[in-house]
PDB file of N, CA and C in Angstrom:
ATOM      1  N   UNK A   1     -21.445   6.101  20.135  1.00  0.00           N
ATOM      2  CA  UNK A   1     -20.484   6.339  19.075  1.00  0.00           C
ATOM      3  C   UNK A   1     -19.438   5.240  19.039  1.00  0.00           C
ATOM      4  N   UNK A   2     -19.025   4.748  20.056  1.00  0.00           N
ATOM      5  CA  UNK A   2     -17.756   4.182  20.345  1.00  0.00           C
ATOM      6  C   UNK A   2     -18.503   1.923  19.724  1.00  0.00           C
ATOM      7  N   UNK A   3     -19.836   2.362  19.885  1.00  0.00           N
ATOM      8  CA  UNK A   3     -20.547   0.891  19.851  1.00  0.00           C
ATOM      9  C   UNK A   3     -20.837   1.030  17.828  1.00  0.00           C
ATOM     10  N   UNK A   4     -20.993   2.234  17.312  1.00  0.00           N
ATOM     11  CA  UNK A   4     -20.938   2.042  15.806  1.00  0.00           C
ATOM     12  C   UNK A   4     -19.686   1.734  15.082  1.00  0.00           C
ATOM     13  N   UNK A   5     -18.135   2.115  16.050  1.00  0.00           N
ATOM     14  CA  UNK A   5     -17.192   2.275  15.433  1.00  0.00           C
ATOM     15  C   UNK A   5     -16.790   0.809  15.720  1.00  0.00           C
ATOM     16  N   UNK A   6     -16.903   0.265  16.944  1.00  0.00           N
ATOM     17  CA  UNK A   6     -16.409  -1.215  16.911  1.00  0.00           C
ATOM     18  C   UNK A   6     -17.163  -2.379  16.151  1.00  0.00           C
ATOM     19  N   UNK A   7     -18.835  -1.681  16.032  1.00  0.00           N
ATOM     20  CA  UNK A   7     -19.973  -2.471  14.928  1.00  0.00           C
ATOM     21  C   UNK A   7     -19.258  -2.865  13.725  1.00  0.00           C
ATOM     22  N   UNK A   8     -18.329  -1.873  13.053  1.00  0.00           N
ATOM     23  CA  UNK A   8     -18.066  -1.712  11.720  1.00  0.00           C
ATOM     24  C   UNK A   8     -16.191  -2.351  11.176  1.00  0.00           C
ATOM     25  N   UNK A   9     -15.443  -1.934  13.039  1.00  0.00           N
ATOM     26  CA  UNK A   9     -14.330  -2.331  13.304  1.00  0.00           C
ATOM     27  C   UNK A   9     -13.177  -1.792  11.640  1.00  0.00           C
ATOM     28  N   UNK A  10     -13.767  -0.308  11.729  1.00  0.00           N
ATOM     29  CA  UNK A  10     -12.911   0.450  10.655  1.00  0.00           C
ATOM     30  C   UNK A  10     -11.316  -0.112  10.479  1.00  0.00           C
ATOM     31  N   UNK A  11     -11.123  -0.250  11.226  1.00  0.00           N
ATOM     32  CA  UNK A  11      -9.053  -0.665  11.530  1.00  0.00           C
ATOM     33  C   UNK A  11      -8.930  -1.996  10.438  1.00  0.00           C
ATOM     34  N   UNK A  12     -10.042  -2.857  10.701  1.00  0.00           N
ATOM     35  CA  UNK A  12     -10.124  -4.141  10.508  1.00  0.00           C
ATOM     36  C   UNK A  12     -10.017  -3.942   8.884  1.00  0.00           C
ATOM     37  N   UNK A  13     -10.916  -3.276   8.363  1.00  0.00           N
ATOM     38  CA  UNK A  13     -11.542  -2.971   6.723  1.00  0.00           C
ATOM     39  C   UNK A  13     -10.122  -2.433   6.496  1.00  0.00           C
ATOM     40  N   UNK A  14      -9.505  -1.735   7.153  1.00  0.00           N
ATOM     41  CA  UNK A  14      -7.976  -0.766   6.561  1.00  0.00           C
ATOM     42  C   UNK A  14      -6.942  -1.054   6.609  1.00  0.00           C
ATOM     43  N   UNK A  15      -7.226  -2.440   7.148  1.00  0.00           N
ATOM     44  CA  UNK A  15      -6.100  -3.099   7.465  1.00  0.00           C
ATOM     45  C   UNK A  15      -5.970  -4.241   6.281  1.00  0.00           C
ATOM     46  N   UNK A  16      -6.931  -4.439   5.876  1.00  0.00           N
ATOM     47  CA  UNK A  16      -7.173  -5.334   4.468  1.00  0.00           C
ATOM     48  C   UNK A  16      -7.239  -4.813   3.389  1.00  0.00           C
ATOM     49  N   UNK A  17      -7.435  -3.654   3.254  1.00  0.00           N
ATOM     50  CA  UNK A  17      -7.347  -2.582   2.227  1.00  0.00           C
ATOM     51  C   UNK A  17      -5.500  -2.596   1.751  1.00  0.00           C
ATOM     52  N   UNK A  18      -5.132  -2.001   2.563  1.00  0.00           N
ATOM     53  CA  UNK A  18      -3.747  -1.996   2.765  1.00  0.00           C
ATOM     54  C   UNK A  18      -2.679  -3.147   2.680  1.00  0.00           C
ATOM     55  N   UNK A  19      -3.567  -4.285   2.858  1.00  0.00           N
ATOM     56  CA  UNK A  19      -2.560  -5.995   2.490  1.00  0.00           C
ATOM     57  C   UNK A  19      -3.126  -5.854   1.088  1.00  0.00           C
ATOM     58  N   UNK A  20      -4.124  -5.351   0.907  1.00  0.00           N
ATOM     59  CA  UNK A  20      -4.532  -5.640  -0.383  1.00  0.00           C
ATOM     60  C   UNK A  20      -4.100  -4.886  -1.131  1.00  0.00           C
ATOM     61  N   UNK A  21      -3.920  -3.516  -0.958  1.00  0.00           N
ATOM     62  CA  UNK A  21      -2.628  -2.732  -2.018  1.00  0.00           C
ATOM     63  C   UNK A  21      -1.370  -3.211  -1.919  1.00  0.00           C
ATOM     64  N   UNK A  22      -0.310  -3.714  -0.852  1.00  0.00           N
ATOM     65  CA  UNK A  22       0.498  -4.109  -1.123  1.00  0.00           C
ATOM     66  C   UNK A  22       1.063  -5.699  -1.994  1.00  0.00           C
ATOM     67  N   UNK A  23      -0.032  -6.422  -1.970  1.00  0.00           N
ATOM     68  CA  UNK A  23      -0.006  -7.404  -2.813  1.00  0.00           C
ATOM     69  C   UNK A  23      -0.215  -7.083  -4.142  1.00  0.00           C
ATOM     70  N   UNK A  24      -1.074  -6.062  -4.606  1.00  0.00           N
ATOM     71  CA  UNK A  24      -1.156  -5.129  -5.994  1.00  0.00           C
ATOM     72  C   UNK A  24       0.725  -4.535  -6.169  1.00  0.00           C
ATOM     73  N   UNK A  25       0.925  -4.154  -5.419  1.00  0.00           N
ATOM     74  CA  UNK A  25       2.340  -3.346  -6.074  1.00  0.00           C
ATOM     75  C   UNK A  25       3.051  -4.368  -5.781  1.00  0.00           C
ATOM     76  N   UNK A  26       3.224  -5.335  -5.572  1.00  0.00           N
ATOM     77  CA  UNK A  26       4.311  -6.435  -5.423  1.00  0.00           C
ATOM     78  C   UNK A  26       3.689  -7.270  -6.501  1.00  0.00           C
ATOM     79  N   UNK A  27       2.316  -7.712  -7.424  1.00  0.00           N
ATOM     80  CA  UNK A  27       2.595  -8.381  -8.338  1.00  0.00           C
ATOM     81  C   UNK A  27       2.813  -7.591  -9.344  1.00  0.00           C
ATOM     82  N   UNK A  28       2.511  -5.960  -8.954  1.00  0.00           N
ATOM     83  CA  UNK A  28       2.705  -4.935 -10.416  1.00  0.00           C
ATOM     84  C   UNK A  28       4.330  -5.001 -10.579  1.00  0.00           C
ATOM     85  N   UNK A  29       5.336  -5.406  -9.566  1.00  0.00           N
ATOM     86  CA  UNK A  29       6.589  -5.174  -9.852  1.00  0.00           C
ATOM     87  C   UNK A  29       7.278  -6.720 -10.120  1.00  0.00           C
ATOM     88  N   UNK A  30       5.938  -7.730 -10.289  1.00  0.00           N
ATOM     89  CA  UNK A  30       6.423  -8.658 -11.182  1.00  0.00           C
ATOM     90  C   UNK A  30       5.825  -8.917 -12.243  1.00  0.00           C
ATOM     91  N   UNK A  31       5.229  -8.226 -12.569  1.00  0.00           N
ATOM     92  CA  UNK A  31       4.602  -7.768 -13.967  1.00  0.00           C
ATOM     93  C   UNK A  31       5.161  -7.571 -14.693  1.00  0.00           C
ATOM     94  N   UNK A  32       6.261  -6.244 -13.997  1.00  0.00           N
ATOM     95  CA  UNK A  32       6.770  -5.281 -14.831  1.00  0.00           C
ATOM     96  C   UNK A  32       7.867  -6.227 -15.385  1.00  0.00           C
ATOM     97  N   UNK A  33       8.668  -6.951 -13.861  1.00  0.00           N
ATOM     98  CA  UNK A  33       9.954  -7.690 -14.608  1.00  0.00           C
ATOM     99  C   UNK A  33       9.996  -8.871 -15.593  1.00  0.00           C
ATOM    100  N   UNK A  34       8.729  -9.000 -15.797  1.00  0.00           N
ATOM    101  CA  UNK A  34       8.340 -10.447 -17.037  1.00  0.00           C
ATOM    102  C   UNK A  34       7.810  -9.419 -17.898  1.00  0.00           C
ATOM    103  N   UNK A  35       7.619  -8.659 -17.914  1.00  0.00           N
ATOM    104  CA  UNK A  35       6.672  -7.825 -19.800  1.00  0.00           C
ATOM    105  C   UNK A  35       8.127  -7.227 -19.905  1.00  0.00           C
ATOM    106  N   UNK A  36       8.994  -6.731 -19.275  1.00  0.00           N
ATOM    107  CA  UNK A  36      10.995  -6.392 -19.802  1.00  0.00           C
ATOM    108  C   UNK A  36      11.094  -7.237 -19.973  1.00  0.00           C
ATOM    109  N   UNK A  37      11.015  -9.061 -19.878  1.00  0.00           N
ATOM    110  CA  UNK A  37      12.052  -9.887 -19.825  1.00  0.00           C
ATOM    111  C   UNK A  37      10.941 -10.010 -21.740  1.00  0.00           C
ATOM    112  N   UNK A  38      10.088  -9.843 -22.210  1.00  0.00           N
ATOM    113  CA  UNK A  38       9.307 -10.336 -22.909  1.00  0.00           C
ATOM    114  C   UNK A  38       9.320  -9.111 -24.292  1.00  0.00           C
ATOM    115  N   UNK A  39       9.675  -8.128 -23.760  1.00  0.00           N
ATOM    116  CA  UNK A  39      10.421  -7.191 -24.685  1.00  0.00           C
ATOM    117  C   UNK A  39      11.671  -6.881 -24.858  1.00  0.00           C
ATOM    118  N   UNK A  40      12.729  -7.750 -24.222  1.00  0.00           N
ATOM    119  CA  UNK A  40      13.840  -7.813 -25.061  1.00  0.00           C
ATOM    120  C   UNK A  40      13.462  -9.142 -25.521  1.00  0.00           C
ATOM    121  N   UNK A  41      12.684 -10.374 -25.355  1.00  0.00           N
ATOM    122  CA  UNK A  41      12.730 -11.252 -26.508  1.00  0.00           C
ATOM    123  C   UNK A  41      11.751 -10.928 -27.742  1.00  0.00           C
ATOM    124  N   UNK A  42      11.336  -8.928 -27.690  1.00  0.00           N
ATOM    125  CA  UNK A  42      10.195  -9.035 -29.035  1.00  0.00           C
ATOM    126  C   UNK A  42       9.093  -8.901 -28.886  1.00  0.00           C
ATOM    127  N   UNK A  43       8.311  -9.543 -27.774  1.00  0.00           N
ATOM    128  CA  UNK A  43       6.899  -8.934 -27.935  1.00  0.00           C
ATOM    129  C   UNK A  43       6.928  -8.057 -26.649  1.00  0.00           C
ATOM    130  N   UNK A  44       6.472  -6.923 -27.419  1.00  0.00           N
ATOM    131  CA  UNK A  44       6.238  -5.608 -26.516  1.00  0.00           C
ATOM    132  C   UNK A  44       4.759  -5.252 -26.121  1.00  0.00           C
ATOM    133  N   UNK A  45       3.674  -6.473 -25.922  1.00  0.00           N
ATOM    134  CA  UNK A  45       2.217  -6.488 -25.581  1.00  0.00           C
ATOM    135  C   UNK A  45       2.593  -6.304 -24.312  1.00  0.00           C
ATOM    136  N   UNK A  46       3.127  -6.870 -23.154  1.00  0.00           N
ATOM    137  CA  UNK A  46       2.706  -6.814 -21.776  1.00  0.00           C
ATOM    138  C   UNK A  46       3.506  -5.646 -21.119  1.00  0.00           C
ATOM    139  N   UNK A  47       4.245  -5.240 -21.898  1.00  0.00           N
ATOM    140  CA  UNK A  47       5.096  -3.358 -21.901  1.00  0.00           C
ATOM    141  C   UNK A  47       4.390  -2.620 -22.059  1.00  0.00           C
ATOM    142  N   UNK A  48       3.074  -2.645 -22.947  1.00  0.00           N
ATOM    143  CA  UNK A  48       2.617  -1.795 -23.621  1.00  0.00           C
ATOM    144  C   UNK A  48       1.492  -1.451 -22.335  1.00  0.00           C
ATOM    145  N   UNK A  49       0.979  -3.234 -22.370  1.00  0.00           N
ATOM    146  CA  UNK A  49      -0.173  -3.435 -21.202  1.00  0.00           C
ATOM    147  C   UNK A  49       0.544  -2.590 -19.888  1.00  0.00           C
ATOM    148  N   UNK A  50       0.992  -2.513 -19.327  1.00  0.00           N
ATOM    149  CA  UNK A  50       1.705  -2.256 -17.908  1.00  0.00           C
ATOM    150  C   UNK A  50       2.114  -0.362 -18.426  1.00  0.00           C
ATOM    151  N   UNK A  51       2.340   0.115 -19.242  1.00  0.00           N
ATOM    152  CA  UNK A  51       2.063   1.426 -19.208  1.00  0.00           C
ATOM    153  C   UNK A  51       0.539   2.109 -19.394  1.00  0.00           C
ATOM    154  N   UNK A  52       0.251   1.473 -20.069  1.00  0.00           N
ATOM    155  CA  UNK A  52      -1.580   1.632 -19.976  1.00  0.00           C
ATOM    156  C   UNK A  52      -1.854   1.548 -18.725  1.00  0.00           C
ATOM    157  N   UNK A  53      -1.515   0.747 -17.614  1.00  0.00           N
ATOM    158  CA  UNK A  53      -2.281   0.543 -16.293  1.00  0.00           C
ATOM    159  C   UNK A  53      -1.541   1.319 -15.607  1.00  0.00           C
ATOM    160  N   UNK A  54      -0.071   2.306 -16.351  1.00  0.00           N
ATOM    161  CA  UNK A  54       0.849   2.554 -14.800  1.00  0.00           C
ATOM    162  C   UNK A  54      -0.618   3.932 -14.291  1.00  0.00           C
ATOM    163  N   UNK A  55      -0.532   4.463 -14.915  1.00  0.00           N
ATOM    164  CA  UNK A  55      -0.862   5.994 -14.309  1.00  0.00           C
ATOM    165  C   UNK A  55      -2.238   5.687 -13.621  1.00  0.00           C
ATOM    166  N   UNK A  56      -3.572   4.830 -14.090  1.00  0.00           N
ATOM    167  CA  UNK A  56      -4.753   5.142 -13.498  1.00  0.00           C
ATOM    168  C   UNK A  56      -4.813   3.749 -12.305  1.00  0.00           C
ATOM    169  N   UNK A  57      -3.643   3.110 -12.605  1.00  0.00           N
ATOM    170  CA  UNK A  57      -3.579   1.692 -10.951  1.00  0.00           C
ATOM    171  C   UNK A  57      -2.778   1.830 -10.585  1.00  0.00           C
ATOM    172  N   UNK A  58      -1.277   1.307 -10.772  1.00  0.00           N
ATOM    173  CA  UNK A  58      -0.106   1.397  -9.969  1.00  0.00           C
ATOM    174  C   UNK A  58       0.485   2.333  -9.677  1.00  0.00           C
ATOM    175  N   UNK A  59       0.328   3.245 -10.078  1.00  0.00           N
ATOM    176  CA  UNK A  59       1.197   4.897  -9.741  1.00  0.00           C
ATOM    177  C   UNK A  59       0.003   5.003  -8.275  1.00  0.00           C
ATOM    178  N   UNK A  60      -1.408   5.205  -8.132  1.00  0.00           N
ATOM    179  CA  UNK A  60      -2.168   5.599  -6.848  1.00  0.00           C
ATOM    180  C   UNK A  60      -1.671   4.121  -5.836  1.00  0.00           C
ATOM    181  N   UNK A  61      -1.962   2.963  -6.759  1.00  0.00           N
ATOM    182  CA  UNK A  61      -1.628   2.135  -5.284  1.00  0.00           C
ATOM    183  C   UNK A  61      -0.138   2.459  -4.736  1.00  0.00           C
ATOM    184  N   UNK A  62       1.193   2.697  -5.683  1.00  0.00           N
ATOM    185  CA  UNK A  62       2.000   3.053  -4.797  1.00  0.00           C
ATOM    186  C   UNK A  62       2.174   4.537  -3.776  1.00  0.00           C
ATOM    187  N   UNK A  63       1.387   5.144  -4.753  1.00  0.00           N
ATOM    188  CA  UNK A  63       1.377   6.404  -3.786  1.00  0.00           C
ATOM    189  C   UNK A  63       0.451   5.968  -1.953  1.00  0.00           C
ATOM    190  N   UNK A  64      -0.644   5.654  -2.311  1.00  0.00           N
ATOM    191  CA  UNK A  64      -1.001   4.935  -0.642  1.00  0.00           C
ATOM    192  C   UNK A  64      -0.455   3.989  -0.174  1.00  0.00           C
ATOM    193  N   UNK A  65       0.395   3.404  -1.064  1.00  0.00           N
ATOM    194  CA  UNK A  65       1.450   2.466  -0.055  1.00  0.00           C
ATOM    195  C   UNK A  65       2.547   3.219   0.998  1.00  0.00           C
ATOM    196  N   UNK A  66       3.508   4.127   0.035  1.00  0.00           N
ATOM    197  CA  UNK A  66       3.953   5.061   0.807  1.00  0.00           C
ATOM    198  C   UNK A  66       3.707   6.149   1.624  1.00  0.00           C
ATOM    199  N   UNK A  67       2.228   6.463   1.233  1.00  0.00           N
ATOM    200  CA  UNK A  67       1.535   7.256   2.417  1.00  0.00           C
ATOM    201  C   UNK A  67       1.455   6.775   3.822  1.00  0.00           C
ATOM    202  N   UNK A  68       0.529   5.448   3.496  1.00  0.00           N
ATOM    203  CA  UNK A  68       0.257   4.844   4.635  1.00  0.00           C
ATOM    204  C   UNK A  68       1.289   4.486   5.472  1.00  0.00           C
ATOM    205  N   UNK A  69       2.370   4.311   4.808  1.00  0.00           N
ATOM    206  CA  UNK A  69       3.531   3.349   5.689  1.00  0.00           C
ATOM    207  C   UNK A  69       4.483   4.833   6.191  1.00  0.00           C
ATOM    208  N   UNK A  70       4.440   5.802   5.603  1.00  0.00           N
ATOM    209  CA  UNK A  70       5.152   7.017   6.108  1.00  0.00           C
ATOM    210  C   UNK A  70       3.860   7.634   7.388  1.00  0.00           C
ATOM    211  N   UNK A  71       2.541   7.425   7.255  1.00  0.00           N
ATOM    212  CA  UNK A  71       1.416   7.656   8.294  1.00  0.00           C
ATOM    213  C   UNK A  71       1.539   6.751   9.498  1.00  0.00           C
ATOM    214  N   UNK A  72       1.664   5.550   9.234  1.00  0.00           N
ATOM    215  CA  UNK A  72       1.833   4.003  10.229  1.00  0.00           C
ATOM    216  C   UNK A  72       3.383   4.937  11.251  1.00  0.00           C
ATOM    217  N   UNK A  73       3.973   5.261  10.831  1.00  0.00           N
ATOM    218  CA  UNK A  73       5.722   5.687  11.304  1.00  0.00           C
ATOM    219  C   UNK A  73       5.546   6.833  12.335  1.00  0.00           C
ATOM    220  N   UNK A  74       4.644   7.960  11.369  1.00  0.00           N
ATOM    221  CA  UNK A  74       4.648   9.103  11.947  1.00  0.00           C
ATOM    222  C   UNK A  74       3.743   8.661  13.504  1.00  0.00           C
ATOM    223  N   UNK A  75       2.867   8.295  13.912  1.00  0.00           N
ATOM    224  CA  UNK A  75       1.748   7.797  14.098  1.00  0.00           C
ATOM    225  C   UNK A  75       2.436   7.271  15.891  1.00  0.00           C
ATOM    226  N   UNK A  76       2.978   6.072  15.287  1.00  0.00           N
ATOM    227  CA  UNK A  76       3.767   5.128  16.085  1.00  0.00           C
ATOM    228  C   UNK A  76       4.859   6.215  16.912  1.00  0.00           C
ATOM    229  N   UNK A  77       5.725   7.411  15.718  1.00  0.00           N
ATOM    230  CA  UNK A  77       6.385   8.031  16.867  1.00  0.00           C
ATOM    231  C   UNK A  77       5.927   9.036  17.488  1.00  0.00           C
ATOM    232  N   UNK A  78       4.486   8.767  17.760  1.00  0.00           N
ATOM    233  CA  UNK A  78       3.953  10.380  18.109  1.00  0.00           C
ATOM    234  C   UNK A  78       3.587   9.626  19.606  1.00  0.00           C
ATOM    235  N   UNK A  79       3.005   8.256  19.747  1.00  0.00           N
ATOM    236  CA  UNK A  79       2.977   7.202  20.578  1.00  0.00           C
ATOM    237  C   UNK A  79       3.634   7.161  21.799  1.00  0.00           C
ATOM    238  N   UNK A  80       5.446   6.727  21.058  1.00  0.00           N
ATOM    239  CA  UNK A  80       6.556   6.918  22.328  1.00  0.00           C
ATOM    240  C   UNK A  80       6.622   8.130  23.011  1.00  0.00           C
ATOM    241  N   UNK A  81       6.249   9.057  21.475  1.00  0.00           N
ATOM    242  CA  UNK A  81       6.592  10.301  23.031  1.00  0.00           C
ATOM    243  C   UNK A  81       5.661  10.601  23.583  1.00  0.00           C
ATOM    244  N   UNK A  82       4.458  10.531  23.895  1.00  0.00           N
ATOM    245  CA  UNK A  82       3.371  10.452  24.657  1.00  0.00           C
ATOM    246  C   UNK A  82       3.207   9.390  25.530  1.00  0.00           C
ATOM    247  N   UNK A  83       3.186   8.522  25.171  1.00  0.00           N
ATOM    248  CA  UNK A  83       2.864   7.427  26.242  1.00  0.00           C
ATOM    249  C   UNK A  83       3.639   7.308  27.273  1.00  0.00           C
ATOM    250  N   UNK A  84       5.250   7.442  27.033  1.00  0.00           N
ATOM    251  CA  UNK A  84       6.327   7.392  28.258  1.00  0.00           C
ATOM    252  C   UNK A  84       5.920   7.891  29.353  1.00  0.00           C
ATOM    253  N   UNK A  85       5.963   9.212  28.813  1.00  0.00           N
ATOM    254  CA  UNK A  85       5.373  10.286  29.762  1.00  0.00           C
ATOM    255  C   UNK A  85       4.150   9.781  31.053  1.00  0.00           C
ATOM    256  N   UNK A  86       2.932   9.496  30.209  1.00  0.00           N
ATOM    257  CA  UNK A  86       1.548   8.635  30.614  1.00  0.00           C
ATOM    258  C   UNK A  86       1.969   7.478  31.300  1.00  0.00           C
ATOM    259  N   UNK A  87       2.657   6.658  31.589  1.00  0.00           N
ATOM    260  CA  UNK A  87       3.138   5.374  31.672  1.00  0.00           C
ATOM    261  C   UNK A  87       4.097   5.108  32.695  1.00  0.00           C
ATOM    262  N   UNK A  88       4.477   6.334  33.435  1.00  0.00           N
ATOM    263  CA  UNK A  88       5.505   6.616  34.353  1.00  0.00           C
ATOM    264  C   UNK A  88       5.329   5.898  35.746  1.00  0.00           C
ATOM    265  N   UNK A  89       4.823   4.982  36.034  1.00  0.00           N
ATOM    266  CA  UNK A  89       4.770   4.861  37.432  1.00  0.00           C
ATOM    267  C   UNK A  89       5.757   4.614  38.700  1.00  0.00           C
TER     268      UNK A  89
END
């Protein structure tokens, strides 16, 4: 079991998954601030574009951004208080 999971190195794939959503919501939030800067000069195409995409792309990638990074936290402090303990010599 332990020789399929390092075969495949799951962490590795989720760990690129996850650079790869956060580079999605960091160019979606410069998207957003050039299609505002482009509808107060008048054309309201890349306003229009960027609500069309909020709900079925950027609304889920930010929701697993903040999952993951509130999961990464929880995770990490479940760690200290276990390991201290384990670690006592």
């Amino acid at each position: 079991m332990i020789d399929f999971i390092s075969r495949f190195d799951l962490k590795k794939y989720l760990d690129n998954f996850l650079l790869c959503n956060l580079f999605l919501v960091i160019f979606s939030a410069i998207f957003f601030i050039i299609s505002l800067i482009m509808d107060i000069n008048g054309k309201s195409v890349f306003l229009d574009f960027f609500r069309r995409i909020w709900e079925p792309l950027i609304l889920p990638a930010i929701t697993i951004l903040i999952f993951s990074t509130l999961l990464i936290a929880f995770i990490s402090w479940l760690k200290k208080k276990v390991l201290p303990e384990e670690e006592d010599i």
